[in-house]
N, C-alpha and C. Protein backbone atom coordinates (compact mmCIF):
# COMPACT_ATOMS: atom_id res chain seq x y z
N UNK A 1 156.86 200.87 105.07
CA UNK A 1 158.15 201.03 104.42
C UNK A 1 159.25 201.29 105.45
N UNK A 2 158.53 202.07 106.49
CA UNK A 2 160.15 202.34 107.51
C UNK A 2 159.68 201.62 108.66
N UNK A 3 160.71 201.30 109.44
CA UNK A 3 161.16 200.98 110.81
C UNK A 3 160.11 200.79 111.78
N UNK A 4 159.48 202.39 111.77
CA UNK A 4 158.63 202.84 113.19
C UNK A 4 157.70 203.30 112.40
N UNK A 5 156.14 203.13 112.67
CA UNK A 5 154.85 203.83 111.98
C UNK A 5 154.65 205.14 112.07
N UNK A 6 155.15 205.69 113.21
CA UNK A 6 154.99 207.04 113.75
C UNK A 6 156.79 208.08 112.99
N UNK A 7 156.76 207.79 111.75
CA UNK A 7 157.75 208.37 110.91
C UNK A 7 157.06 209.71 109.84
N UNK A 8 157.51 210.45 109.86
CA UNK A 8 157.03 211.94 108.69
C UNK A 8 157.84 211.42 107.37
N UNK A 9 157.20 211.10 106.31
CA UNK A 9 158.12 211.39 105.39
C UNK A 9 157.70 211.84 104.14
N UNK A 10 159.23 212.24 103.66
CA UNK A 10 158.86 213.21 102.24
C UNK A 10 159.27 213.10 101.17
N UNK A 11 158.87 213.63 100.21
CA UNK A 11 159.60 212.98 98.46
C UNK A 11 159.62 214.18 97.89
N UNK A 12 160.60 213.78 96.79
CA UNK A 12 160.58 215.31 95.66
C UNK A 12 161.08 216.34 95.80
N UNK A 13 162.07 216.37 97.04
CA UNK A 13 162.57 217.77 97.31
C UNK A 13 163.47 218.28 95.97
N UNK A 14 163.19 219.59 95.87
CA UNK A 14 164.20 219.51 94.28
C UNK A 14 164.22 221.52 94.59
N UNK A 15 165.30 221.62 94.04
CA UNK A 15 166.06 222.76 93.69
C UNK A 15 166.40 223.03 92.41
N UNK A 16 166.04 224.62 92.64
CA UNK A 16 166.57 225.03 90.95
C UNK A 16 167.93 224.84 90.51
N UNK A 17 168.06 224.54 89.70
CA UNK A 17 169.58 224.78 88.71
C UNK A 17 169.97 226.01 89.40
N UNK A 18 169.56 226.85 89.74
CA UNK A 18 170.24 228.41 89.92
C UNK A 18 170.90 228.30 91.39
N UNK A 19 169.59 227.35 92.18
CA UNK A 19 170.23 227.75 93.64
C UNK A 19 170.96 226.42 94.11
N UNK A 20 171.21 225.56 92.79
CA UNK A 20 172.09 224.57 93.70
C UNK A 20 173.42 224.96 94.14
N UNK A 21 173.47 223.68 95.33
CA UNK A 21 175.21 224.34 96.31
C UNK A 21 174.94 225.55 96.75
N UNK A 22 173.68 226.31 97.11
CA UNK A 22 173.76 227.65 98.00
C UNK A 22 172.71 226.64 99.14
N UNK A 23 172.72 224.99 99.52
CA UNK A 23 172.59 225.25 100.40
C UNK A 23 170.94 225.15 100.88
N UNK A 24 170.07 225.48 100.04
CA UNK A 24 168.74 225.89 99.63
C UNK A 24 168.05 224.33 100.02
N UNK A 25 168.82 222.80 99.60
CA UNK A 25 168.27 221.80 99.93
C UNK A 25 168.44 221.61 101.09
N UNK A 26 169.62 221.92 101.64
CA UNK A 26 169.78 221.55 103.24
C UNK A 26 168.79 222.06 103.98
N UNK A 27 168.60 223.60 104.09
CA UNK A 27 167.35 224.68 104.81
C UNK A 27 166.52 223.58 104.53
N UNK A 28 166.08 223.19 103.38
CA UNK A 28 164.89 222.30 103.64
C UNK A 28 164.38 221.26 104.20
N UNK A 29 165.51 220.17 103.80
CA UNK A 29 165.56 219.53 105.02
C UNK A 29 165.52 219.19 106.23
N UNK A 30 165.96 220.50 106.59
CA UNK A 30 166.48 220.79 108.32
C UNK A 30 165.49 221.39 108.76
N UNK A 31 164.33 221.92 107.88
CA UNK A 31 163.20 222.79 108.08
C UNK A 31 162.14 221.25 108.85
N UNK A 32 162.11 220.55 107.80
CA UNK A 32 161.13 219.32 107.85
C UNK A 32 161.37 218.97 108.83
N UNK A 33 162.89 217.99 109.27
CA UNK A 33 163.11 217.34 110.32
C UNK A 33 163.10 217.92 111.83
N UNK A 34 162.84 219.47 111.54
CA UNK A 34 162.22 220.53 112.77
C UNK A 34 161.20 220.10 112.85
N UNK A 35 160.35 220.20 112.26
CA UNK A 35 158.92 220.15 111.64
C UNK A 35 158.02 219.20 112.44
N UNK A 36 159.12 217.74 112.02
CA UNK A 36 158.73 216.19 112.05
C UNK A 36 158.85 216.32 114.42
N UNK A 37 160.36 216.97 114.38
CA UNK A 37 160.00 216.77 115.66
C UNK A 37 159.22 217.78 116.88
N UNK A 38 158.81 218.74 116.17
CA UNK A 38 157.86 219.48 116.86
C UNK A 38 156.35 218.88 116.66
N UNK A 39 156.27 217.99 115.69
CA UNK A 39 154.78 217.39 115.57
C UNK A 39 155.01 216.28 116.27
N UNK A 40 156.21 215.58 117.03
CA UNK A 40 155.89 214.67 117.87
C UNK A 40 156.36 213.31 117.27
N UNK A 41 156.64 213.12 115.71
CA UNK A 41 157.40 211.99 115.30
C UNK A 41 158.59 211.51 115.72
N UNK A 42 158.52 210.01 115.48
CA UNK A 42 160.23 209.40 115.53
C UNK A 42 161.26 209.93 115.30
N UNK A 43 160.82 210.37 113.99
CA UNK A 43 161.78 210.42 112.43
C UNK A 43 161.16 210.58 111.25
N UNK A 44 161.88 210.74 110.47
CA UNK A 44 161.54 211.61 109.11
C UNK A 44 162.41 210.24 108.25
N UNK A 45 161.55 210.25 107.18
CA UNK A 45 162.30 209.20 106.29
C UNK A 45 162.20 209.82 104.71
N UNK A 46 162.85 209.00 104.00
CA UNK A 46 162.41 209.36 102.23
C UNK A 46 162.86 208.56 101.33
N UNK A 47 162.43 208.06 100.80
CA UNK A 47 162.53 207.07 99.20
C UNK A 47 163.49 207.60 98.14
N UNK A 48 164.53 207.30 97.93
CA UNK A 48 165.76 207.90 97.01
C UNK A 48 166.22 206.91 95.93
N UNK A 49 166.48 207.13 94.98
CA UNK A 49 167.32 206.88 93.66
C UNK A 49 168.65 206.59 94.33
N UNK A 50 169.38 205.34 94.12
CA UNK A 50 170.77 205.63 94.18
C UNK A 50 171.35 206.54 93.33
N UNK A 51 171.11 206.50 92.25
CA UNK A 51 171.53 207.62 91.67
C UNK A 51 171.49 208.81 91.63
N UNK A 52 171.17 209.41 92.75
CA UNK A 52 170.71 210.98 93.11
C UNK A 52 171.81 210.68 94.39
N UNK A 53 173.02 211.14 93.59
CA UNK A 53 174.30 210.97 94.63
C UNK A 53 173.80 212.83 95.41
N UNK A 54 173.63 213.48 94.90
CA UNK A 54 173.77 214.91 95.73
C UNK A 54 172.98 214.74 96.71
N UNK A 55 171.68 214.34 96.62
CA UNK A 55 170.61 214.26 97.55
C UNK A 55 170.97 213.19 98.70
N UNK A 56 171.65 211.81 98.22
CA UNK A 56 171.81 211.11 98.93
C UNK A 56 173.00 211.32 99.97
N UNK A 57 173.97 212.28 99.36
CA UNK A 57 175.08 212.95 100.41
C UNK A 57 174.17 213.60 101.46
N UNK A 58 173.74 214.62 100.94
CA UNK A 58 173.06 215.29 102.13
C UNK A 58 172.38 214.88 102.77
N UNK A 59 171.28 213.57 102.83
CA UNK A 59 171.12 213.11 103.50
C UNK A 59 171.60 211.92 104.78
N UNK A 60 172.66 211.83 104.10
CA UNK A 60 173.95 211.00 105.16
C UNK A 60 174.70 211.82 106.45
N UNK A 61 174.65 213.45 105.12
CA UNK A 61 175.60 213.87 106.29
C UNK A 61 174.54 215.06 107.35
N UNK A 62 173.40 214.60 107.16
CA UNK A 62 172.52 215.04 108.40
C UNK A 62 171.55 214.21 109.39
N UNK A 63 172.60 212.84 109.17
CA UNK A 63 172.29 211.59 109.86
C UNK A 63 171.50 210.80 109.47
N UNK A 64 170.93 210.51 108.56
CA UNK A 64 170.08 209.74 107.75
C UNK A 64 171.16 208.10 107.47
N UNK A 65 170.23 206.99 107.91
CA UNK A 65 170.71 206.22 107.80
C UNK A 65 170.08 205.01 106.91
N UNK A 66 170.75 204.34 105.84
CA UNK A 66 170.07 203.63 105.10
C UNK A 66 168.93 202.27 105.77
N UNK A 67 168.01 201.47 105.93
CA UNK A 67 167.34 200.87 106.53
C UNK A 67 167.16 199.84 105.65
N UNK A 68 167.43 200.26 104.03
CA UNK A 68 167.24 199.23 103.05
C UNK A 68 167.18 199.56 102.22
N UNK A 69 166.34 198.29 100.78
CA UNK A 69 166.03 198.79 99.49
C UNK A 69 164.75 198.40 99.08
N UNK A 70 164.00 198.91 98.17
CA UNK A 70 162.42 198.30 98.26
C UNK A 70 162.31 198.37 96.83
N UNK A 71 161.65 197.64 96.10
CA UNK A 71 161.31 197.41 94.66
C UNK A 71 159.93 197.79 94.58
N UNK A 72 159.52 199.01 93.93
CA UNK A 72 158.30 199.62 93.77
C UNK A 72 157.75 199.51 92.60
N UNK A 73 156.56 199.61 91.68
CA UNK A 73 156.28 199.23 90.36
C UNK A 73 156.70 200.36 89.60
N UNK A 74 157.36 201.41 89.95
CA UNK A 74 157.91 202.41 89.08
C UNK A 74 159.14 202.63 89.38
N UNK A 75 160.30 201.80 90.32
CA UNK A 75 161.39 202.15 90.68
C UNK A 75 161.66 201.16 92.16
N UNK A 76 163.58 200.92 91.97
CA UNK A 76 163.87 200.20 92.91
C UNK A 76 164.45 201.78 93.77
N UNK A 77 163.98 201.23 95.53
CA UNK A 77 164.56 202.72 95.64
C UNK A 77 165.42 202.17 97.19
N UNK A 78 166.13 203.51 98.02
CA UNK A 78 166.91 202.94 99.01
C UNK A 78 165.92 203.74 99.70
N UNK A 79 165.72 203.44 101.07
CA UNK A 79 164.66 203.27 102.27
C UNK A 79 166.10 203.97 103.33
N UNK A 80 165.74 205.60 103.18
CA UNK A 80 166.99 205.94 104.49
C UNK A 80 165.72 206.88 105.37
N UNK A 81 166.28 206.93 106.62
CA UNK A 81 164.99 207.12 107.88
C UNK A 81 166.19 208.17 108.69
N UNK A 82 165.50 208.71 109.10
CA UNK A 82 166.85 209.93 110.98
C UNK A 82 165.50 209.64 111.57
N UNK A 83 165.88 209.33 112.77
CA UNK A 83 165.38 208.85 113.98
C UNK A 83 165.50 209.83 115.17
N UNK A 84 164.73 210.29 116.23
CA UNK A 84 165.25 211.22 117.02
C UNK A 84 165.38 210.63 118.53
């Protein structure tokens, strides 16, 4: 699905109703893509909904760049990857 074979990636990140906008998705993110490059990966990628505009902001604005779109048997999705 991505770019480079040697990519970490993740799905499903989700936040409560309570702690959205404190922020709570970013830590996570930024946790992983620590994560991804202390284990020695490229990059970190993830499978998104266009329509998951919140998720898809935050992942733009922590360098995540779109690579494409892929048609899966349960969903068309956008293919965004950060590279290190």
């Amino acid at each position: 699905t991505f770019k480079s074979n040697n990519v970490m990636s993740f799905g499903r990140v989700m936040v409560a109703n309570d702690f959205v906008g404190k922020h709570v998705g970013s830590f996570l993110v930024k946790s992983m893509i620590a994560e991804a490059r202390h284990l020695g990966y490229d990059g970190v990628g993830i499978l998104v909904d266009d329509f998951n505009t919140r998720a898809t902001q935050l992942y733009y604005h922590l360098g995540f760049v779109k690579e494409g779109r892929n048609i899966f048997p349960w969903a068309e999705l956008d293919i965004l990857a950060l590279y290190f």
